[in-house]
PDB file of N, CA and C in Angstrom:
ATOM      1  N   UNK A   1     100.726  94.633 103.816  1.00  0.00           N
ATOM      2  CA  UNK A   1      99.397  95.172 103.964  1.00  0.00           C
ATOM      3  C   UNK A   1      99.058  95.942 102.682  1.00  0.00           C
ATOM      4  N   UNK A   2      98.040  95.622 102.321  1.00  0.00           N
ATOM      5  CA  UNK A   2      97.279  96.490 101.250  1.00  0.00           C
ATOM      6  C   UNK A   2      96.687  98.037 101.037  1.00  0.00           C
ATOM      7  N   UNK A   3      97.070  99.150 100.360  1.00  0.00           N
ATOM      8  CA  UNK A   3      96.247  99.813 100.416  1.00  0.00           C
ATOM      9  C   UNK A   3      96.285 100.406  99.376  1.00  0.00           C
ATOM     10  N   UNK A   4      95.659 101.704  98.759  1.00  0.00           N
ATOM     11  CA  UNK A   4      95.283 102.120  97.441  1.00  0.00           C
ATOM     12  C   UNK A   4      95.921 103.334  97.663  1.00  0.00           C
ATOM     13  N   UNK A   5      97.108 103.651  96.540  1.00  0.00           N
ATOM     14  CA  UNK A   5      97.881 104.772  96.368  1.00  0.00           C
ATOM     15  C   UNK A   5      97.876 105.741  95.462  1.00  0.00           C
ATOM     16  N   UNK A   6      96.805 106.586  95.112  1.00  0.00           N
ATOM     17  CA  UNK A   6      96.501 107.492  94.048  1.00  0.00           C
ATOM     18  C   UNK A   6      95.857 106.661  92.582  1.00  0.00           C
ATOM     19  N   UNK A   7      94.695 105.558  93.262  1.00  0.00           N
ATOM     20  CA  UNK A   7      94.043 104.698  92.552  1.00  0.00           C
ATOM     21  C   UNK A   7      94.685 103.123  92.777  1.00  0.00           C
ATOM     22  N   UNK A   8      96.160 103.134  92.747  1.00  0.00           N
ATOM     23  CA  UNK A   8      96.433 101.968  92.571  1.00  0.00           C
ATOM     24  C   UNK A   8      97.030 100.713  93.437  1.00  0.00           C
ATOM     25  N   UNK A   9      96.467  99.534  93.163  1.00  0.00           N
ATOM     26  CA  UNK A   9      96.805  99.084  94.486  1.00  0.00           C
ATOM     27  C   UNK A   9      98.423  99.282  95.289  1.00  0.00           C
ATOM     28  N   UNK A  10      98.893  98.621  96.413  1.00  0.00           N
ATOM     29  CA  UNK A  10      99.840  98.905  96.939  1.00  0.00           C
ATOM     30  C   UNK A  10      99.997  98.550  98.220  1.00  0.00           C
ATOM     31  N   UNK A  11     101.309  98.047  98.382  1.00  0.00           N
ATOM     32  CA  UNK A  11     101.632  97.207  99.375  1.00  0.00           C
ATOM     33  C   UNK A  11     102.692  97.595 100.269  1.00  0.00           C
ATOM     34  N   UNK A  12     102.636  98.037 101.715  1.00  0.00           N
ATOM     35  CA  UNK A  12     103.343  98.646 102.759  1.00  0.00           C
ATOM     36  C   UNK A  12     103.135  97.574 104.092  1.00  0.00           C
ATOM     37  N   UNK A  13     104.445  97.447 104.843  1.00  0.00           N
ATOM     38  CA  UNK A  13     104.791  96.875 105.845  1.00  0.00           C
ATOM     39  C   UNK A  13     103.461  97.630 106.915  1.00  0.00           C
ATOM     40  N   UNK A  14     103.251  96.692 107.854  1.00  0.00           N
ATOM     41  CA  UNK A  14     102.379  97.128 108.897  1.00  0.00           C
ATOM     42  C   UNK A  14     103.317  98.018 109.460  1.00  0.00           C
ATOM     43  N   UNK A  15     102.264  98.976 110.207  1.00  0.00           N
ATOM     44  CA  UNK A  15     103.013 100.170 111.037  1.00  0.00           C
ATOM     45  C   UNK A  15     103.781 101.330 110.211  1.00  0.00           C
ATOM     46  N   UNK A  16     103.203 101.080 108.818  1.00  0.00           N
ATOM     47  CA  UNK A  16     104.257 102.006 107.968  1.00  0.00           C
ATOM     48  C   UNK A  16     102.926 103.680 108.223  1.00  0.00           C
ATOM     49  N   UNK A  17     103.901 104.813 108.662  1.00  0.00           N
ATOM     50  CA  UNK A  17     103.261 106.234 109.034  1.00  0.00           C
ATOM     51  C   UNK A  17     103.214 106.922 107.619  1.00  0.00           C
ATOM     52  N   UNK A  18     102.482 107.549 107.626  1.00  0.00           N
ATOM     53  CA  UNK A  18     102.261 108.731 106.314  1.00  0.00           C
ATOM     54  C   UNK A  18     103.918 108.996 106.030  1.00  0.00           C
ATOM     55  N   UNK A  19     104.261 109.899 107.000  1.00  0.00           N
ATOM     56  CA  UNK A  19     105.482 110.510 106.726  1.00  0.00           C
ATOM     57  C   UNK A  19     106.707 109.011 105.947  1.00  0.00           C
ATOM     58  N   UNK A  20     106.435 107.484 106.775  1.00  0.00           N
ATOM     59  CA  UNK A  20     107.669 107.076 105.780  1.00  0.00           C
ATOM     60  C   UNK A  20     107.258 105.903 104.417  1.00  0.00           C
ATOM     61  N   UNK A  21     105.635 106.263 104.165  1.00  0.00           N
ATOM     62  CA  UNK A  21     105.075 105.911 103.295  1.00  0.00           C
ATOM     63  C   UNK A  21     105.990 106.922 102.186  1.00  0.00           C
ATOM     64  N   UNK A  22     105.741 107.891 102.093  1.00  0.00           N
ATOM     65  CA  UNK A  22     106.313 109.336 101.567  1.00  0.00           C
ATOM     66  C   UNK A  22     108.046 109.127 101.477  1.00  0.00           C
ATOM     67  N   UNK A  23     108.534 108.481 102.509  1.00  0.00           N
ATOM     68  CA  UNK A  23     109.888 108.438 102.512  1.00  0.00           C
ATOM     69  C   UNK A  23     110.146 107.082 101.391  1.00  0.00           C
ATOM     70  N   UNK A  24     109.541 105.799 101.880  1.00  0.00           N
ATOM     71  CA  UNK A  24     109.659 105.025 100.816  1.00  0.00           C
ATOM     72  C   UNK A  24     109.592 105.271  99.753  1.00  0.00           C
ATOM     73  N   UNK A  25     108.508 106.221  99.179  1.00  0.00           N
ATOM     74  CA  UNK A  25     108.384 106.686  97.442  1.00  0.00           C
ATOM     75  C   UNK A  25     109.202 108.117  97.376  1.00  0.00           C
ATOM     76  N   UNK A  26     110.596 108.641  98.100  1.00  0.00           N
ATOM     77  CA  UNK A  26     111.041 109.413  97.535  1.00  0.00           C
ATOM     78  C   UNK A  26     110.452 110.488  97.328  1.00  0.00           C
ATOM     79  N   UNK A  27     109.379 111.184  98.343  1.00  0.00           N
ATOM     80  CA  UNK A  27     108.274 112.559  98.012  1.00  0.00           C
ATOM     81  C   UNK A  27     108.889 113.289  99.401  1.00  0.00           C
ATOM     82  N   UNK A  28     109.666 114.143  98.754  1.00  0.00           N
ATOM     83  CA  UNK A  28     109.715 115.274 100.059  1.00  0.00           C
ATOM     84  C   UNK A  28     108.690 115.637 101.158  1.00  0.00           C
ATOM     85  N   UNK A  29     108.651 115.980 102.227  1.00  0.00           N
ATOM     86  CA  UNK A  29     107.495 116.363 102.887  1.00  0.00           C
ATOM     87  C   UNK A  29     106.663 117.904 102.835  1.00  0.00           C
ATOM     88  N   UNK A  30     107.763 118.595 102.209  1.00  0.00           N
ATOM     89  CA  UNK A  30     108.040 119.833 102.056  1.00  0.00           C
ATOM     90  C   UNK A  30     106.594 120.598 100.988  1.00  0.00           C
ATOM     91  N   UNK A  31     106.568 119.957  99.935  1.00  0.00           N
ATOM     92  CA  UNK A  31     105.572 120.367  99.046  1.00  0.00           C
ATOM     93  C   UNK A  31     104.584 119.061  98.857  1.00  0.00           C
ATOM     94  N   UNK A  32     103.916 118.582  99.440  1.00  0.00           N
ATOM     95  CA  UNK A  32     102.859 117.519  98.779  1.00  0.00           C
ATOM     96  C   UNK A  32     102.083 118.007  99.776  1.00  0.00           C
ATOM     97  N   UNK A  33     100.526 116.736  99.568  1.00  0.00           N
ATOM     98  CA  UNK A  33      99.304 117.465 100.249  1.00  0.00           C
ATOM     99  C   UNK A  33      98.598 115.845 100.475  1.00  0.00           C
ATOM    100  N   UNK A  34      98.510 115.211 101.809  1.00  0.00           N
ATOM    101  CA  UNK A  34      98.270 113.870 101.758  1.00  0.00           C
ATOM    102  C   UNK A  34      96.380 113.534 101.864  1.00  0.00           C
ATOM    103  N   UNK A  35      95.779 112.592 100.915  1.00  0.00           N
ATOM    104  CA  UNK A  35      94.325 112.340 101.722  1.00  0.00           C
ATOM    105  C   UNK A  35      94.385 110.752 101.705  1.00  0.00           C
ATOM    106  N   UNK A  36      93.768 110.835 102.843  1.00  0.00           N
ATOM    107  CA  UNK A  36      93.712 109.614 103.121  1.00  0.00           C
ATOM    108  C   UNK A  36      91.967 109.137 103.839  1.00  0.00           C
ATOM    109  N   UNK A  37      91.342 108.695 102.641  1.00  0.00           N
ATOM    110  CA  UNK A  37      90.500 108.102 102.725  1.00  0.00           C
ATOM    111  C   UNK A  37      89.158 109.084 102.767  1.00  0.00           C
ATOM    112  N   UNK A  38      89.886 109.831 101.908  1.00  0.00           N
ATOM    113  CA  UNK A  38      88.799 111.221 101.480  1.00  0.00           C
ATOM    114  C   UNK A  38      88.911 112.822 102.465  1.00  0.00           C
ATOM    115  N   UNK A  39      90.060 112.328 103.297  1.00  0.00           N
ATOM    116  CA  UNK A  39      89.949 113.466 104.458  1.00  0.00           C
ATOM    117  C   UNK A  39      91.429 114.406 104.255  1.00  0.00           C
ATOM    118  N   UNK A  40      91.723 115.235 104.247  1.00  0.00           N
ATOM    119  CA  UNK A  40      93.100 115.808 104.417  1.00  0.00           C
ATOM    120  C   UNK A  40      93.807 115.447 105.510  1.00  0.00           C
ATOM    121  N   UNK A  41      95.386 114.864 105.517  1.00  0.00           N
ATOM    122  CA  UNK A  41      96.207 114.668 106.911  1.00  0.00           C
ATOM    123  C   UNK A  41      96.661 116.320 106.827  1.00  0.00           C
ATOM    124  N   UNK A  42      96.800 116.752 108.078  1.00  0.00           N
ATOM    125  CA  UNK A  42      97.170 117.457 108.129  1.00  0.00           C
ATOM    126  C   UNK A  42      98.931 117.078 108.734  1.00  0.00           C
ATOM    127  N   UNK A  43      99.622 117.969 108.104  1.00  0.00           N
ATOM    128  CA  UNK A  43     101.243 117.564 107.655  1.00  0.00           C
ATOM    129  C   UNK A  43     101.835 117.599 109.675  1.00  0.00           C
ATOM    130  N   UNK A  44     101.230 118.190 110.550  1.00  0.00           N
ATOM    131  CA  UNK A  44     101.408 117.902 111.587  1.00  0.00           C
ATOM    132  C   UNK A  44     101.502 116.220 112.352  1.00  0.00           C
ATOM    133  N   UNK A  45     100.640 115.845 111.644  1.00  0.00           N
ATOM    134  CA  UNK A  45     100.376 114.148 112.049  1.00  0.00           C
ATOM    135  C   UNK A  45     100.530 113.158 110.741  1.00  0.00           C
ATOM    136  N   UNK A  46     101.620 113.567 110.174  1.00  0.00           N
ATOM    137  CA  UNK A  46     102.558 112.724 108.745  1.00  0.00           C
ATOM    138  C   UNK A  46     103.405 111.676 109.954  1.00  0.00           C
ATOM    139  N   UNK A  47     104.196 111.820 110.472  1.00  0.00           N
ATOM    140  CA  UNK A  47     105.077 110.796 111.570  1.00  0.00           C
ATOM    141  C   UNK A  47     103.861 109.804 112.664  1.00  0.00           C
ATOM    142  N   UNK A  48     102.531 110.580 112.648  1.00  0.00           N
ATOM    143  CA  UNK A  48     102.219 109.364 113.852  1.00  0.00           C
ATOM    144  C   UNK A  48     100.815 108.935 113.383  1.00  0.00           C
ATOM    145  N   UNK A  49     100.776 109.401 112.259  1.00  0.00           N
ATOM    146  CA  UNK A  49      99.663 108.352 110.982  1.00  0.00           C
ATOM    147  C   UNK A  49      99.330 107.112 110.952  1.00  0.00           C
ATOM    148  N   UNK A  50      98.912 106.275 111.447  1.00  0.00           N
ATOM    149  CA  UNK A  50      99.364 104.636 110.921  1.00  0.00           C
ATOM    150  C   UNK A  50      98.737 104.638 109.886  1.00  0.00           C
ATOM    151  N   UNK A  51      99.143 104.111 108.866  1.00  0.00           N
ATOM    152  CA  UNK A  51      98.173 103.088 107.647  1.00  0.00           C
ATOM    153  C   UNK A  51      97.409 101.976 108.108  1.00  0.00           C
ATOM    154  N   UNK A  52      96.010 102.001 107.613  1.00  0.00           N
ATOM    155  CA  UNK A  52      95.786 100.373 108.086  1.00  0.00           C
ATOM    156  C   UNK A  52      95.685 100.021 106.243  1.00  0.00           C
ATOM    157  N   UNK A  53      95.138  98.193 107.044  1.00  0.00           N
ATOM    158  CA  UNK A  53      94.563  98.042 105.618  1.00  0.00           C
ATOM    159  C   UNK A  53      93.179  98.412 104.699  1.00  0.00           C
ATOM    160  N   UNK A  54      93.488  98.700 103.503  1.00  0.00           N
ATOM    161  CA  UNK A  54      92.441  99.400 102.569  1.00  0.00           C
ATOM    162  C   UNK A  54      91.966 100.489 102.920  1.00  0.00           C
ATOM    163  N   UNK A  55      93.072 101.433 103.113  1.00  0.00           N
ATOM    164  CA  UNK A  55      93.264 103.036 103.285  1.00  0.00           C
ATOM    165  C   UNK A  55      93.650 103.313 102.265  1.00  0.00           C
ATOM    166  N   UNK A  56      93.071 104.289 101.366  1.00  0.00           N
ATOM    167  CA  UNK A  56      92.716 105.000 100.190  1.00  0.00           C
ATOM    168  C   UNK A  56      93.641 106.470 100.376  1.00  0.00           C
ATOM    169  N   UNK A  57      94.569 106.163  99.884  1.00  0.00           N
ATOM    170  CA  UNK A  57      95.548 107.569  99.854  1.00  0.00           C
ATOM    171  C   UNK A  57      95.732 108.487  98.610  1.00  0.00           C
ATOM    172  N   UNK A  58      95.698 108.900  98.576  1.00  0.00           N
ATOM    173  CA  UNK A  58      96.015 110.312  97.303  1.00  0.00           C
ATOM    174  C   UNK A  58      97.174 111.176  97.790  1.00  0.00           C
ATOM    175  N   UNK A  59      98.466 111.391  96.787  1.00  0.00           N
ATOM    176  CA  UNK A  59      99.247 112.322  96.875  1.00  0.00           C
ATOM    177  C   UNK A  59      99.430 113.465  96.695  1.00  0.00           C
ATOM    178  N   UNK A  60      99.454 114.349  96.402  1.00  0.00           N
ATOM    179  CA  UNK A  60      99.284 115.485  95.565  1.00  0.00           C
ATOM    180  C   UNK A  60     100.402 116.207  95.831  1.00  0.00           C
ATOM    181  N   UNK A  61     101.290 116.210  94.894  1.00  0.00           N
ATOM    182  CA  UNK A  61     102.625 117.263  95.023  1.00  0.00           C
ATOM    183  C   UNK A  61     102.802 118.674  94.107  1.00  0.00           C
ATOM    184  N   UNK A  62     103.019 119.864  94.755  1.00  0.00           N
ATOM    185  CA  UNK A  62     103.221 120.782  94.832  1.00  0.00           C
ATOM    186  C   UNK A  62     104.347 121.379  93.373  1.00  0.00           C
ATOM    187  N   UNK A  63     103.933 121.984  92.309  1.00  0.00           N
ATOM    188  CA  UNK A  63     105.057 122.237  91.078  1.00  0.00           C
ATOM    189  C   UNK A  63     104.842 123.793  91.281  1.00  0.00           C
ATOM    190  N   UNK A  64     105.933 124.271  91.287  1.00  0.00           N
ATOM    191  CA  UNK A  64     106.069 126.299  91.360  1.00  0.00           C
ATOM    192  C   UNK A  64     106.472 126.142  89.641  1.00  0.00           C
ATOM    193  N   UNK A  65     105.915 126.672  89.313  1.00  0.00           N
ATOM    194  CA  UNK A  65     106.063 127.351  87.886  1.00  0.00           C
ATOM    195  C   UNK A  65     105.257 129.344  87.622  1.00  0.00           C
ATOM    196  N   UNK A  66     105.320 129.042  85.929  1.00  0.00           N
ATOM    197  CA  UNK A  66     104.799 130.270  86.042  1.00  0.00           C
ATOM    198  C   UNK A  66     104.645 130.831  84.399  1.00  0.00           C
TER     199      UNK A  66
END
């Protein structure tokens, strides 16, 4: 299935959830910030997310510096 991953296209098994979209690319759950399709997930509903097709995701991960 198709969908768009911080612009670019991208390809995930049907039934794949926020949370193991995130697990496939190696992004902790801990510090990132998910949108999907212009809306914020809120990190409560990362496990029961579905992706469909041509869902527009943006990652945004979390750097502590200073």
């Amino acid at each position: 299935m198709k969908i768009t991953l911080n612009g670019e296209p991208h390809t995930v098994e049907e039934n794949t959830s926020i949370a193991g979209l995130l697990g496939e690319l190696n992004i902790p759950l801990a510090k990132v910030a998910v949108e999907r399709n212009l809306a914020i997930v809120p990190r409560s509903t990362f496990d029961t997310m579905i992706l469909t097709p041509d869902d527009r995701i943006e990652i945004v991960r979390f750097i502590g510096g200073g």
